[in-house]
C-alpha atoms as a PDB file:
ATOM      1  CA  UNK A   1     132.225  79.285 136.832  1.00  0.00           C
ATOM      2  CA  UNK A   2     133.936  78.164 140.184  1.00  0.00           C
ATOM      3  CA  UNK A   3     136.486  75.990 138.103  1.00  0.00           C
ATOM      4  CA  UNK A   4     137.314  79.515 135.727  1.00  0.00           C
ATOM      5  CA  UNK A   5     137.719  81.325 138.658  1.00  0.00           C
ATOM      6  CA  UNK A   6     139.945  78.481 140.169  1.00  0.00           C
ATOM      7  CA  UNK A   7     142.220  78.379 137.190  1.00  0.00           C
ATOM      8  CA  UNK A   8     142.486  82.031 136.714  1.00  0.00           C
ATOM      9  CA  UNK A   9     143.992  81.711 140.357  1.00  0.00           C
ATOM     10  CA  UNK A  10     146.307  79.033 139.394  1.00  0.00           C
ATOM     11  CA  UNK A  11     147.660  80.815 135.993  1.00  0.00           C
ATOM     12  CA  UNK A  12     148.102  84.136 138.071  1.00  0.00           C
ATOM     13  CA  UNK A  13     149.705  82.266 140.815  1.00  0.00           C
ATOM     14  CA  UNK A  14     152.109  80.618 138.492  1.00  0.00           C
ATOM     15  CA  UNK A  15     153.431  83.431 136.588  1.00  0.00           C
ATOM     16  CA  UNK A  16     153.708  85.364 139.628  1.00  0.00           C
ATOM     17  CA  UNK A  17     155.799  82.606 141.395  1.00  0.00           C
ATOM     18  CA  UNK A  18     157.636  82.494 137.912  1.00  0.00           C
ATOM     19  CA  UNK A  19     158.354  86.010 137.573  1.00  0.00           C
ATOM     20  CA  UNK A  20     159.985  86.239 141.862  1.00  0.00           C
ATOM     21  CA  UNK A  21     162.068  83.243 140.676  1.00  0.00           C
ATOM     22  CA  UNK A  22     163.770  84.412 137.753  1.00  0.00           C
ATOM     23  CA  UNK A  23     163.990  88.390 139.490  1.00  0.00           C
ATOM     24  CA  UNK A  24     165.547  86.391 142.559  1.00  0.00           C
ATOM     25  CA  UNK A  25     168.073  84.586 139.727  1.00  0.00           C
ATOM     26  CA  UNK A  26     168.528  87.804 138.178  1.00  0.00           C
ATOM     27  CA  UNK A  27     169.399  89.388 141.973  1.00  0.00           C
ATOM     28  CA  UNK A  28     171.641  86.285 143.709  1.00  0.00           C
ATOM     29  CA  UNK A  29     172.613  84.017 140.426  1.00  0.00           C
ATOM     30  CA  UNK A  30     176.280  83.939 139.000  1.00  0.00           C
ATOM     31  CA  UNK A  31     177.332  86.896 137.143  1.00  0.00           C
ATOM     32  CA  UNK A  32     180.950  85.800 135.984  1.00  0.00           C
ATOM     33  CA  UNK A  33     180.178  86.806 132.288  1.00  0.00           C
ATOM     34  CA  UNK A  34     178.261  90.170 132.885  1.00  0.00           C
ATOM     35  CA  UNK A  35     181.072  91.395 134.963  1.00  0.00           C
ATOM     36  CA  UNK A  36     183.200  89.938 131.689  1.00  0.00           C
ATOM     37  CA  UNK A  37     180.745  92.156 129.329  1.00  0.00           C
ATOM     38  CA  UNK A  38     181.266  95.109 131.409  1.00  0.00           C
ATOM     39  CA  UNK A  39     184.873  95.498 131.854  1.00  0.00           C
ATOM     40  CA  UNK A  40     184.938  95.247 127.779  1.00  0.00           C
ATOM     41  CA  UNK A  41     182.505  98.047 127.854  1.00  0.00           C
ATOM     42  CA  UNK A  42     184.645  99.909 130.206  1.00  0.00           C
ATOM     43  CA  UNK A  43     187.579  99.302 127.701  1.00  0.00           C
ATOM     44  CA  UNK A  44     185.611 100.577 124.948  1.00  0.00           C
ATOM     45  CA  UNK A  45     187.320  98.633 122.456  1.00  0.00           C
ATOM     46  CA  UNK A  46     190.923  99.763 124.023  1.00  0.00           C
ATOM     47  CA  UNK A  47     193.490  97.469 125.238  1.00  0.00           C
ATOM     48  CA  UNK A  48     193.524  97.968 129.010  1.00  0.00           C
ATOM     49  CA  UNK A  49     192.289  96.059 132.134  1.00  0.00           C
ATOM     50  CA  UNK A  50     189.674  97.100 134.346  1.00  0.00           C
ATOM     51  CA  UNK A  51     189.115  96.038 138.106  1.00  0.00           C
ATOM     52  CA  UNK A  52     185.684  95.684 139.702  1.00  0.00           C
ATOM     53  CA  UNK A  53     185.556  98.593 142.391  1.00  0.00           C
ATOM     54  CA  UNK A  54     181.651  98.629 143.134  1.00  0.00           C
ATOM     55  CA  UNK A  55     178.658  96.373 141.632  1.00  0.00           C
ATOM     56  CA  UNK A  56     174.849  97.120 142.364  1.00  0.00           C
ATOM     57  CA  UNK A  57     172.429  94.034 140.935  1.00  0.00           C
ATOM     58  CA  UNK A  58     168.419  94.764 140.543  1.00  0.00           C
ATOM     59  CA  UNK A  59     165.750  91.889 138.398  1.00  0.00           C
ATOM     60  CA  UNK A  60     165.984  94.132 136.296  1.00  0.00           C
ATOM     61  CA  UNK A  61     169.660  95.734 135.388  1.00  0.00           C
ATOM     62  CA  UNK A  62     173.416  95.530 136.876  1.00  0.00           C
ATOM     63  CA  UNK A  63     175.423  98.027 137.790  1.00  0.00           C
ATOM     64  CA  UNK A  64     179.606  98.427 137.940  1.00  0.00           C
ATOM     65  CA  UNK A  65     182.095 100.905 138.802  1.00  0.00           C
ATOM     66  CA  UNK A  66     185.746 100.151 137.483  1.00  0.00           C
ATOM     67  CA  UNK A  67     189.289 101.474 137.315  1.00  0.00           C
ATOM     68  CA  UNK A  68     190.223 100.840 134.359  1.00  0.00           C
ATOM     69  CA  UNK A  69     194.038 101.311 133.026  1.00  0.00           C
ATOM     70  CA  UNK A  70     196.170 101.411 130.017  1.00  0.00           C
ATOM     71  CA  UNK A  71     199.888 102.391 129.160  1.00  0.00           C
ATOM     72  CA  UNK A  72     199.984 104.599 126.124  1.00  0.00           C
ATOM     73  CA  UNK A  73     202.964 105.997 124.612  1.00  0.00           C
ATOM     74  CA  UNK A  74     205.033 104.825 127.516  1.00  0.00           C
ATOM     75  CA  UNK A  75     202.344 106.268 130.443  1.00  0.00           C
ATOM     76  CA  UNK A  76     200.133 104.696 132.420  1.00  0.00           C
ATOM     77  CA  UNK A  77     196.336 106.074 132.467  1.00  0.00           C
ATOM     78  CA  UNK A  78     194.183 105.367 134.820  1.00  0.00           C
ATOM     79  CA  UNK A  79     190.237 106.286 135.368  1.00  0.00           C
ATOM     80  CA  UNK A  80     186.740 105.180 136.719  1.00  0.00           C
ATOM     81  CA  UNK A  81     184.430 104.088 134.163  1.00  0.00           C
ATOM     82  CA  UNK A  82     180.685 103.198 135.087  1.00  0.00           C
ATOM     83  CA  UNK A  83     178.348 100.260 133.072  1.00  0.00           C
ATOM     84  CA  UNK A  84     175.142  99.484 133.206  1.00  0.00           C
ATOM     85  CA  UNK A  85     173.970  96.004 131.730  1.00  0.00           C
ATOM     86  CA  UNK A  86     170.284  95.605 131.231  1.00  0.00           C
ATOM     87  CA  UNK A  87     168.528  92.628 130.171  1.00  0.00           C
ATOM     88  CA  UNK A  88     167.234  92.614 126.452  1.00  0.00           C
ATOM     89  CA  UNK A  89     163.751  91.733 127.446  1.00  0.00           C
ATOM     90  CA  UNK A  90     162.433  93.250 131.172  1.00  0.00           C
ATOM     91  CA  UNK A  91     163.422  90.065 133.174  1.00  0.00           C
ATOM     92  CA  UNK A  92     164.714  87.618 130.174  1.00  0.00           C
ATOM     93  CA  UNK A  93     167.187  87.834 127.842  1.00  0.00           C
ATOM     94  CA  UNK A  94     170.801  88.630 127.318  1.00  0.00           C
ATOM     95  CA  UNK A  95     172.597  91.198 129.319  1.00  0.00           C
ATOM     96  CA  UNK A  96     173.555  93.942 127.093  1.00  0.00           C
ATOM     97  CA  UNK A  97     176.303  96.514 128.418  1.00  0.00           C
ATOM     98  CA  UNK A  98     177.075 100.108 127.777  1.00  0.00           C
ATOM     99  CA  UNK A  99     179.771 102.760 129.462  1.00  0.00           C
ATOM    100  CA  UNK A 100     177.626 105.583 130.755  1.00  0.00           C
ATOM    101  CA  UNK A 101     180.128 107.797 132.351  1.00  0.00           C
ATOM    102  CA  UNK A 102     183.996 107.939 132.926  1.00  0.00           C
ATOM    103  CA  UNK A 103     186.210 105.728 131.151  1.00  0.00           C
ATOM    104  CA  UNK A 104     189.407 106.421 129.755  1.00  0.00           C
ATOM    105  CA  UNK A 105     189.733 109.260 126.898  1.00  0.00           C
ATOM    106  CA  UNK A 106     191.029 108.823 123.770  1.00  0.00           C
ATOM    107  CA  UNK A 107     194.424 109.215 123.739  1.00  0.00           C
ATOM    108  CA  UNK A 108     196.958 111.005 121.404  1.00  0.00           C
ATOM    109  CA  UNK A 109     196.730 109.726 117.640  1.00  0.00           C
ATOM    110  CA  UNK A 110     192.937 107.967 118.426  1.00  0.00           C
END
């Protein structure tokens, strides 16, 4: 029974360990392409460019605020679009992004 007991230890040990390491990757790691990911999202399928104003990083999501811009019809628009990119599986999985608020609105003829 003491050898159960030790190994239940072990396997609870080692998926706890497992779990800080990848929430800590998740947290500090390189996040080149989800900032890439969520300036498309801020775009929303537009051609215009978006710059990084504010990013907030969790195990479990990210977070971004951008200005994103765009000439149409000869003007330049400008607005703050916000993203959220979650992971497809709680702390695993690809980062998936979506505009929640902001972004530019559609302009005349879209």
């Amino acid at each position: 029974m003491a050898e159960r007991s030790a190994l239940s230890r072990f396997v609870v040990l080692a998926v706890c360990l497992g779990a800080t390491a990848i929430g800590l990757n998740n947290v500090y790691g390189d996040n080149a392409a989800v900032i890439a990911d969520a300036k498309r999202a801020a775009c929303a399928g537009a051609d215009c460019s978006a710059d990084l104003l504010q990013q907030s990083r969790s195990a479990i999501s990210q977070s971004f605020s951008l200005q994103v811009s765009a000439k149409q019809g000869g003007k330049s628009r400008t607005a703050t679009a916000d993203v959220e990119c979650r992971r497809e599986y709680l702390l695993v999985g690809a980062y998936e992004c979506k505009l929640v608020s902001g972004g530019l609105p559609p302009g005349p003829g879209n």
